[in-house]
N, C-alpha and C. Protein backbone atom coordinates (compact mmCIF):
# COMPACT_ATOMS: atom_id res chain seq x y z
N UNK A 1 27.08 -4.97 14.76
CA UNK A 1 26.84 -6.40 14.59
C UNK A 1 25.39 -6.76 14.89
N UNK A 2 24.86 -6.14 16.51
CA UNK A 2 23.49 -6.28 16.56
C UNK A 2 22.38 -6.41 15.41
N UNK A 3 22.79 -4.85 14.36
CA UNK A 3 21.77 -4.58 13.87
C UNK A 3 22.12 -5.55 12.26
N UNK A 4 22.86 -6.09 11.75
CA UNK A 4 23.70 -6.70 10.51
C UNK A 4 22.99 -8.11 11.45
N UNK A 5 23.02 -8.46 12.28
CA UNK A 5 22.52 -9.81 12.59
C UNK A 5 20.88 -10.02 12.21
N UNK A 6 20.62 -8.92 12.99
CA UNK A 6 18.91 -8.73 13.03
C UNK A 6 18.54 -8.16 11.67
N UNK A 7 19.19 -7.77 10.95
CA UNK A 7 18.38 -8.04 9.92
C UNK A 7 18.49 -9.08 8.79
N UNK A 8 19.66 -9.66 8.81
CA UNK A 8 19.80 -11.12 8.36
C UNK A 8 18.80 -11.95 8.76
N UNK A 9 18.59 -12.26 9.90
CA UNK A 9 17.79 -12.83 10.01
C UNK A 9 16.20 -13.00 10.05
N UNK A 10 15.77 -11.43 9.83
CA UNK A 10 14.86 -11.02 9.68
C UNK A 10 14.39 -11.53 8.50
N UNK A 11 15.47 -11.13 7.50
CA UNK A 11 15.32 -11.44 6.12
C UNK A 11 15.39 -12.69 5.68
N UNK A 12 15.90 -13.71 6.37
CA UNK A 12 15.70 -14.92 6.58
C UNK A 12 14.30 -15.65 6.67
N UNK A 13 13.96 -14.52 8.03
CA UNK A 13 12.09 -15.38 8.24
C UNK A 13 11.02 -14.99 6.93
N UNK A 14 11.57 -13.93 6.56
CA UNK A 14 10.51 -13.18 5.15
C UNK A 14 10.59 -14.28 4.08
N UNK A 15 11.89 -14.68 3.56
CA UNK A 15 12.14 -15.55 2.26
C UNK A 15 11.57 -16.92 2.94
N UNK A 16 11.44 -17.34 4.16
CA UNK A 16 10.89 -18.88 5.24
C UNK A 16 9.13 -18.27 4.69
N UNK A 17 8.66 -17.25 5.27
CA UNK A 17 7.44 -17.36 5.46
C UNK A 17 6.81 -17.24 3.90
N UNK A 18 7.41 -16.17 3.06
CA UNK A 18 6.88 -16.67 1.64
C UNK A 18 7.13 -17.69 1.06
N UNK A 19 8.10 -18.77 1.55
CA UNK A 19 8.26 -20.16 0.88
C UNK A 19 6.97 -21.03 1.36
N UNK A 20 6.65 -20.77 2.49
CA UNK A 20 5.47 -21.29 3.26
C UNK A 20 4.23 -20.89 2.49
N UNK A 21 3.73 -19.59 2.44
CA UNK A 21 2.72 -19.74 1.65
C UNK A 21 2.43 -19.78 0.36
N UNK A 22 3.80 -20.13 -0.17
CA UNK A 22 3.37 -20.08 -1.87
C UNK A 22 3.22 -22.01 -2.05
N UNK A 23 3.78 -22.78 -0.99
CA UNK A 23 3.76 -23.75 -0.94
C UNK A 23 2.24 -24.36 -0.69
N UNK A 24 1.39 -23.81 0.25
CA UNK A 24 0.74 -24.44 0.58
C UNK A 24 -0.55 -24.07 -0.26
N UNK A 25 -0.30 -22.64 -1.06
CA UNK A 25 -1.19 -22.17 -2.27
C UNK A 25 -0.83 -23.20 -3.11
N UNK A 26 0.19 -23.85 -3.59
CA UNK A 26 0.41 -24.53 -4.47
C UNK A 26 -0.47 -25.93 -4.55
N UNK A 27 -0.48 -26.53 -3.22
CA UNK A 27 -1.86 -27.92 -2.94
C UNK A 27 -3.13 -27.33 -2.43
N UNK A 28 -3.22 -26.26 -1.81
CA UNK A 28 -4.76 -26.23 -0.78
C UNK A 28 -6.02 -26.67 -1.95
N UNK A 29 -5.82 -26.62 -3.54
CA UNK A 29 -6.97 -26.51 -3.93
C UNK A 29 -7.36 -28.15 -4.16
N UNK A 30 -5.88 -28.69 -4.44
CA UNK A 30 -6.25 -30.00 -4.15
C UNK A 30 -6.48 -30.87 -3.27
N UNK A 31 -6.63 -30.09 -1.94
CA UNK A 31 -6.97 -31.21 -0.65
C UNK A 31 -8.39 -30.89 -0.80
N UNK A 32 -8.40 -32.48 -0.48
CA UNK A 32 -10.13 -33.25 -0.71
C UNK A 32 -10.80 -33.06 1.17
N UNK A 33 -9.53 -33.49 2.04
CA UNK A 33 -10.57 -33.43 3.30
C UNK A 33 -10.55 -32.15 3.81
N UNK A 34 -11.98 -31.71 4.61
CA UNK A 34 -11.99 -30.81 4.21
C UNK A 34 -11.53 -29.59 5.73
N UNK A 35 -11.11 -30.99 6.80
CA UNK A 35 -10.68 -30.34 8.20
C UNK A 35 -9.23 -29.97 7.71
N UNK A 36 -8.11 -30.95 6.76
CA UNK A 36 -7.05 -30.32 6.57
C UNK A 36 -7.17 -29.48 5.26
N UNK A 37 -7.93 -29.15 4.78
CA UNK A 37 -7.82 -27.53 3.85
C UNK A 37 -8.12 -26.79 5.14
N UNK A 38 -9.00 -26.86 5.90
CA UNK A 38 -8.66 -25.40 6.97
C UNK A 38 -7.12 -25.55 7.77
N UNK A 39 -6.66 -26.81 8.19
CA UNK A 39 -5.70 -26.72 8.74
C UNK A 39 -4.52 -26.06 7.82
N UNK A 40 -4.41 -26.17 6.87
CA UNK A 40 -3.25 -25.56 5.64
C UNK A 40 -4.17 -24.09 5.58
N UNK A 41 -5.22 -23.54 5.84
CA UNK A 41 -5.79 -22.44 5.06
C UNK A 41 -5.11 -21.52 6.80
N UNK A 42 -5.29 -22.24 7.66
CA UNK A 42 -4.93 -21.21 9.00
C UNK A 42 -3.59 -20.83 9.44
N UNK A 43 -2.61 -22.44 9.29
CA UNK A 43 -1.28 -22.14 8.39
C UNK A 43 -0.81 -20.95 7.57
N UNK A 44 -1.57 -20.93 6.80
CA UNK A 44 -1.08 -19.76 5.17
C UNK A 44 -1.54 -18.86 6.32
N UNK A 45 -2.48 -17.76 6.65
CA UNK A 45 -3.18 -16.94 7.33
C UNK A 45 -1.99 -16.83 8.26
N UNK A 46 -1.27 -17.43 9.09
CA UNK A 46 -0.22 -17.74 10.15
C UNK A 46 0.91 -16.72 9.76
N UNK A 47 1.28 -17.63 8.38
CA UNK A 47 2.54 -16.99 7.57
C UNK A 47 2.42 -15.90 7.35
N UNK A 48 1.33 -15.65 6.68
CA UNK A 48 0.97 -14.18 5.96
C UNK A 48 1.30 -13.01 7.03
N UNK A 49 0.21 -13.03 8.18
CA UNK A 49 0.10 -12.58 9.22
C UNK A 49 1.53 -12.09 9.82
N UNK A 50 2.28 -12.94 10.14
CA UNK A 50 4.29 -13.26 10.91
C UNK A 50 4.77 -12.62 9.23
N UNK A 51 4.49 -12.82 8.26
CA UNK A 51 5.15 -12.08 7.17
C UNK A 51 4.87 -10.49 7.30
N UNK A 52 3.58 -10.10 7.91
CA UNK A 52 3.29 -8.62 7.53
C UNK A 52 4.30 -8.17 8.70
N UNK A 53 4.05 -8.23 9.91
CA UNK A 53 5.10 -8.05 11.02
C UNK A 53 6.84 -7.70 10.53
N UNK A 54 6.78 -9.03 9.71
CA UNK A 54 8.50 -8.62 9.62
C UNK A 54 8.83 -7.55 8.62
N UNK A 55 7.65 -7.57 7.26
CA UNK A 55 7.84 -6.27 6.34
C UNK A 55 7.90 -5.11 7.00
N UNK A 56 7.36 -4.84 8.30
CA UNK A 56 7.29 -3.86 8.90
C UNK A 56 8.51 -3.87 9.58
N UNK A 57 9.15 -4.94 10.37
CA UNK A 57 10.39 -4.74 11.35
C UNK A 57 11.24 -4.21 9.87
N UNK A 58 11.71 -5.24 9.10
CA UNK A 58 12.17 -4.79 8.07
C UNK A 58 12.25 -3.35 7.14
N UNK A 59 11.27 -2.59 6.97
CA UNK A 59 11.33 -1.15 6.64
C UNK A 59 11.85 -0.52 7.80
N UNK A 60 11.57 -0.72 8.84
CA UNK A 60 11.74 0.53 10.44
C UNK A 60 13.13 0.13 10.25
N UNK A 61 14.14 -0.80 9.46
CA UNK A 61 15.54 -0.86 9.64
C UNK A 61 15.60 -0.56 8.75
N UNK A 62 14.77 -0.12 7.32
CA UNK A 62 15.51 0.81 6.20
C UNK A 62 16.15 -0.12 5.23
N UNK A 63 15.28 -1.56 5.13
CA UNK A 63 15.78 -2.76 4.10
C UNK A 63 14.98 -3.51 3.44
N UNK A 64 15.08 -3.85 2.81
CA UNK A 64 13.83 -4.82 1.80
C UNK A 64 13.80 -6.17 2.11
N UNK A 65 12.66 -6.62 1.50
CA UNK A 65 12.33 -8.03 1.86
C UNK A 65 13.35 -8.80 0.97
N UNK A 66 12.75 -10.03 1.29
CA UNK A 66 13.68 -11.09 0.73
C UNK A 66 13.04 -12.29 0.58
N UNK A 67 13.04 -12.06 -0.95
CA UNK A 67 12.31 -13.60 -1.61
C UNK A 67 13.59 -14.90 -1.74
N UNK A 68 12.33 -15.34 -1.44
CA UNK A 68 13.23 -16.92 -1.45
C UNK A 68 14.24 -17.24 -2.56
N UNK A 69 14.95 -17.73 -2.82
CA UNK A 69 15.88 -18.24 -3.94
C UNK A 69 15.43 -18.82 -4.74
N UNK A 70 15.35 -18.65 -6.28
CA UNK A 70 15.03 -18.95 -7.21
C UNK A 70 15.21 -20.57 -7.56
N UNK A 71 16.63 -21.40 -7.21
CA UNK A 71 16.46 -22.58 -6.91
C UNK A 71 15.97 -23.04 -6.06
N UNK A 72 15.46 -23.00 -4.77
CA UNK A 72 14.56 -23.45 -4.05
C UNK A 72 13.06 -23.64 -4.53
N UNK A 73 13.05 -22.36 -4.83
CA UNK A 73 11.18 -21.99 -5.51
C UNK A 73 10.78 -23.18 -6.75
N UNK A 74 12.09 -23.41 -7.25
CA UNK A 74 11.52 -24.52 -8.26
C UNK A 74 12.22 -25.76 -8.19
N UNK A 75 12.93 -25.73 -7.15
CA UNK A 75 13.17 -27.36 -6.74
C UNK A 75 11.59 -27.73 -5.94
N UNK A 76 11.05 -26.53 -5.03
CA UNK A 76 9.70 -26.91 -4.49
C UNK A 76 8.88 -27.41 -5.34
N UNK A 77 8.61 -26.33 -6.42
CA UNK A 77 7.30 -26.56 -7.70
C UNK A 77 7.99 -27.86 -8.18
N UNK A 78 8.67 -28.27 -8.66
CA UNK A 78 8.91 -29.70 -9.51
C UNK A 78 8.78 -30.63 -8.51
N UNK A 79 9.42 -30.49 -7.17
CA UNK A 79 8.72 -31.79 -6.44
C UNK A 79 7.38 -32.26 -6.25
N UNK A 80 6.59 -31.06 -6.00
CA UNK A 80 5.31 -30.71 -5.68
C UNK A 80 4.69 -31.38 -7.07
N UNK A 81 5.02 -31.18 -8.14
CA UNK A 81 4.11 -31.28 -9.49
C UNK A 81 4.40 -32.35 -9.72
N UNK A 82 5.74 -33.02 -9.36
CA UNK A 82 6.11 -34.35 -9.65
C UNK A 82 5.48 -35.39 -8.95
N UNK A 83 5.39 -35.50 -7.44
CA UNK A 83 4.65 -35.90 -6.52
C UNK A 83 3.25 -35.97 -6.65
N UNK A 84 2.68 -34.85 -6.82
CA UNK A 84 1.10 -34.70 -7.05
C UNK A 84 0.78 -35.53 -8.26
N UNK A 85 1.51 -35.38 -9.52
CA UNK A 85 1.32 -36.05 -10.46
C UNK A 85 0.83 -37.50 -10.79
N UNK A 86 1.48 -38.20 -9.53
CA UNK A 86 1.99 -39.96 -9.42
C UNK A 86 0.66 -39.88 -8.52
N UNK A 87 0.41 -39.37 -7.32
CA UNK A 87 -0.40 -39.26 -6.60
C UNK A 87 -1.08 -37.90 -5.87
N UNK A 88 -1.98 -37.95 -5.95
CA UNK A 88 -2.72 -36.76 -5.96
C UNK A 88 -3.96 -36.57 -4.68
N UNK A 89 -3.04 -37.53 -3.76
CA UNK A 89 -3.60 -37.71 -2.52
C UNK A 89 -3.64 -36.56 -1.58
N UNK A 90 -4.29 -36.90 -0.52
CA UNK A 90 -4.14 -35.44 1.12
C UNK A 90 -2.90 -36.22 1.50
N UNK A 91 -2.67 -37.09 1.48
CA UNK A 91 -1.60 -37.91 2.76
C UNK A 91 -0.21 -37.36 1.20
N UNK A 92 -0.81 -37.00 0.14
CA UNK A 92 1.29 -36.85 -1.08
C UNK A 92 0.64 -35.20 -0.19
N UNK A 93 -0.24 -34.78 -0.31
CA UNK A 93 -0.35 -33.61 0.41
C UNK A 93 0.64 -33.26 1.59
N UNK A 94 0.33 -34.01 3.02
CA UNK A 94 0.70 -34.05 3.91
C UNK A 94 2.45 -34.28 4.03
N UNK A 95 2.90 -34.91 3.23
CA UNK A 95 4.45 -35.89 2.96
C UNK A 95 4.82 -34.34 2.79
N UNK A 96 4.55 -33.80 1.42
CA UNK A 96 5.17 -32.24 0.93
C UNK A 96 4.87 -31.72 2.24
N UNK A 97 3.95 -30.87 2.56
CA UNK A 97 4.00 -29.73 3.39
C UNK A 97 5.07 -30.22 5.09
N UNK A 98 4.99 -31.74 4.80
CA UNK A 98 5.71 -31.75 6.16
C UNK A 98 6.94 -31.87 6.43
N UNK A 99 7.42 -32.27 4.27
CA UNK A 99 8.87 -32.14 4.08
C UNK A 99 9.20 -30.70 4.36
N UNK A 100 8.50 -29.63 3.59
CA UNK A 100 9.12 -28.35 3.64
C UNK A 100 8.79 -27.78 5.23
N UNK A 101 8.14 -28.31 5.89
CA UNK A 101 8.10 -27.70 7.39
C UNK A 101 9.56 -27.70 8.05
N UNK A 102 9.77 -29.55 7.65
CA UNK A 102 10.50 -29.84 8.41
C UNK A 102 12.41 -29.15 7.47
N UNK A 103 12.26 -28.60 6.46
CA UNK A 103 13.23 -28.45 5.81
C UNK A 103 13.56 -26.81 6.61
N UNK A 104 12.16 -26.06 7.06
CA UNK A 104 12.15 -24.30 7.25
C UNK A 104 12.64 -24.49 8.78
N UNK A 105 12.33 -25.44 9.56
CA UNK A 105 12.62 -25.48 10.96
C UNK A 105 14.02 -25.74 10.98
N UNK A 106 14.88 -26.54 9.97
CA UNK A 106 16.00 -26.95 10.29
C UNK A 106 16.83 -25.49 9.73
N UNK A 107 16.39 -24.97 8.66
CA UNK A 107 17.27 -23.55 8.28
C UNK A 107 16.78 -22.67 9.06
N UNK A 108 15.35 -22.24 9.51
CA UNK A 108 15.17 -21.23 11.03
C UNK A 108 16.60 -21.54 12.34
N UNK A 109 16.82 -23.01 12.25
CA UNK A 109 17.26 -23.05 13.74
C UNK A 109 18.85 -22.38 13.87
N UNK A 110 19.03 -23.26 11.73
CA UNK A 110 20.73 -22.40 11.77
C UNK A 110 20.86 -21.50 11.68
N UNK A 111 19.53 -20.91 11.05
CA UNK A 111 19.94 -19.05 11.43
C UNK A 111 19.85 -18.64 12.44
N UNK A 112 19.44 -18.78 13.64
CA UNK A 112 19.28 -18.26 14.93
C UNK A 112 20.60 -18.83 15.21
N UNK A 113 21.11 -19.81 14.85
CA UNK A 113 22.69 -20.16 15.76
C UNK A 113 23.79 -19.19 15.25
N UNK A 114 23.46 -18.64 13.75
CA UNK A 114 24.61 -18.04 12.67
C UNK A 114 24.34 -16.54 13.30
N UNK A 115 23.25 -16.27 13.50
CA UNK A 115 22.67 -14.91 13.85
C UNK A 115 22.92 -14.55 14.87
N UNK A 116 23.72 -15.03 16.08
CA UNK A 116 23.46 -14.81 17.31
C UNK A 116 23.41 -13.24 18.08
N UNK A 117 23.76 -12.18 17.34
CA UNK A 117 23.81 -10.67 17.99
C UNK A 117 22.66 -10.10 17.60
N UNK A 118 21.53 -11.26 16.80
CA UNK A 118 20.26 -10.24 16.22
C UNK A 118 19.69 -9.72 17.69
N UNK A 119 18.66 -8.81 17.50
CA UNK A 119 18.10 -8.43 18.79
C UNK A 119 16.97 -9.68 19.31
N UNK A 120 16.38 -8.91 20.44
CA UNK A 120 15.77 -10.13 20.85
C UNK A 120 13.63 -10.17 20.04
N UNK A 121 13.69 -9.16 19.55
CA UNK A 121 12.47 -8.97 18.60
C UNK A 121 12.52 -9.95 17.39
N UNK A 122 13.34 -10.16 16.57
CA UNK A 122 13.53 -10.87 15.50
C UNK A 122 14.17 -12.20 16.01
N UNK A 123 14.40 -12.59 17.31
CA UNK A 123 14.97 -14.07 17.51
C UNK A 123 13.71 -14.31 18.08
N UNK A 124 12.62 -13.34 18.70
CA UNK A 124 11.09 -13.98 18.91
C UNK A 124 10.37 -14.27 17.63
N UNK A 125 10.97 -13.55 16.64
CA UNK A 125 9.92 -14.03 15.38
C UNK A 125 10.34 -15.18 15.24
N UNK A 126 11.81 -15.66 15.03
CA UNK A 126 12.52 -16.96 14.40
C UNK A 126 11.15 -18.21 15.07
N UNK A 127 11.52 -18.17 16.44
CA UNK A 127 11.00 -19.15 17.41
C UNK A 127 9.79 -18.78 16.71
N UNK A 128 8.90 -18.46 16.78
CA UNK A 128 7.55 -18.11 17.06
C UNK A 128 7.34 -18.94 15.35
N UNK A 129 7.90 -18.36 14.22
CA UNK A 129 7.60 -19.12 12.94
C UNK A 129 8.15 -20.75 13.16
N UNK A 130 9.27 -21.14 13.71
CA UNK A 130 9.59 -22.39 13.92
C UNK A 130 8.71 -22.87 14.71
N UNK A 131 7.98 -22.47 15.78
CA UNK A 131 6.43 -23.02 16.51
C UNK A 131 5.29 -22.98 15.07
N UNK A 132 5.33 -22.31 14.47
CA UNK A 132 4.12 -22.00 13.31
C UNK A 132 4.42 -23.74 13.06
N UNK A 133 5.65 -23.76 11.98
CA UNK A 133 6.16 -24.99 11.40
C UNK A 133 5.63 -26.34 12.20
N UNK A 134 6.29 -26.25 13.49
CA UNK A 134 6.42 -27.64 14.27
C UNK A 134 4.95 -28.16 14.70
N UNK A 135 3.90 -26.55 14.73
CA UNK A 135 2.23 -27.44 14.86
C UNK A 135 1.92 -28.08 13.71
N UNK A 136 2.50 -27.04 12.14
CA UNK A 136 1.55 -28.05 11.28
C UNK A 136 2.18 -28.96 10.97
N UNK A 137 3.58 -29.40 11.27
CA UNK A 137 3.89 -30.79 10.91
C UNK A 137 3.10 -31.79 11.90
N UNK A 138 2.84 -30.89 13.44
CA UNK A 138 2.05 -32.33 14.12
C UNK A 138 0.54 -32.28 13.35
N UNK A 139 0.00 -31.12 13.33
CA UNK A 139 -1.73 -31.48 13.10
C UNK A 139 -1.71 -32.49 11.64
N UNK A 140 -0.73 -32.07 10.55
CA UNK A 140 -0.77 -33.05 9.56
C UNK A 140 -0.42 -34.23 9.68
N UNK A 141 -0.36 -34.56 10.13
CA UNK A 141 0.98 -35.95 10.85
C UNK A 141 -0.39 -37.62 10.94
N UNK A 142 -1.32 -36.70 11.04
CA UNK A 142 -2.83 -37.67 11.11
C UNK A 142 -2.83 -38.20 9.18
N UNK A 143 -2.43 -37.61 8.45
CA UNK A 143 -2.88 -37.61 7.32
C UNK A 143 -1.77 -38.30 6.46
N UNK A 144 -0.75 -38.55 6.80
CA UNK A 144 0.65 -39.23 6.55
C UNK A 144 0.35 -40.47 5.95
């Protein structure tokens, strides 16, 4: 059970952290100010970084990654293109990245509740990416 937990959820934070940075590749080129393009550019760097980690926990258990769901990926892109479209602001910027923060923290938290026999290595990643999430919803939170 330990190890069927821990890697569920492992595979959980992989499909969280590539939803994260394909998201924030999707606006960084359109943010105009230029303290929150680094704040989204250190973000992505964050993900990437907590993503290479788990590809690695992930092989040492002998399993593959796990991309996000194909309806998610383009319920994101159509909001994103739809949104940007009407307005093409940092603050329609800020609204997206802080919807999907706040959308990865609420599915991080149920997987750590659904997961409960993972080990305690992969319930430090959970937390540790749900801390990633919960700063940049505050540092963006100026830009709202």
């Amino acid at each position: 059970m330990v190890y069927t937990d821990t890697v569920k959820l492992l595979r959980e934070c992989d499909a969280g952290t590539k939803m994260a940075v394909t998201s924030i590749d999707e606006v960084l080129e359109k943010v105009r100010d230029t303290e929150m393009k680094q704040l989204l550019q250190e973000s992505k760097d964050h993900h990437e970084k907590l993503g290479d980690e788990i590809h690695s926990l992930l092989n040492s258990h002998g399993t593959e990654e796990k991309e996000p769901k194909a309806m998610a990926k383009g319920m994101s892109w159509m909001k994103t293109n739809v949104k940007m479209s009407m307005d093409d602001s940092d603050a329609t910027v800020a609204d997206l990245i802080t919807d999907g923060c706040n959308m990865g923290i609420k599915s991080l938290n149920r997987y750590l509740n659904q997961y409960k026999a993972a080990d305690h290595k992969s319930k430090n990643i959970s937390t540790k990416l749900i801390s990633i999430e919960e700063k940049l919803c505050k540092d963006l939170s100026k830009y709202l």
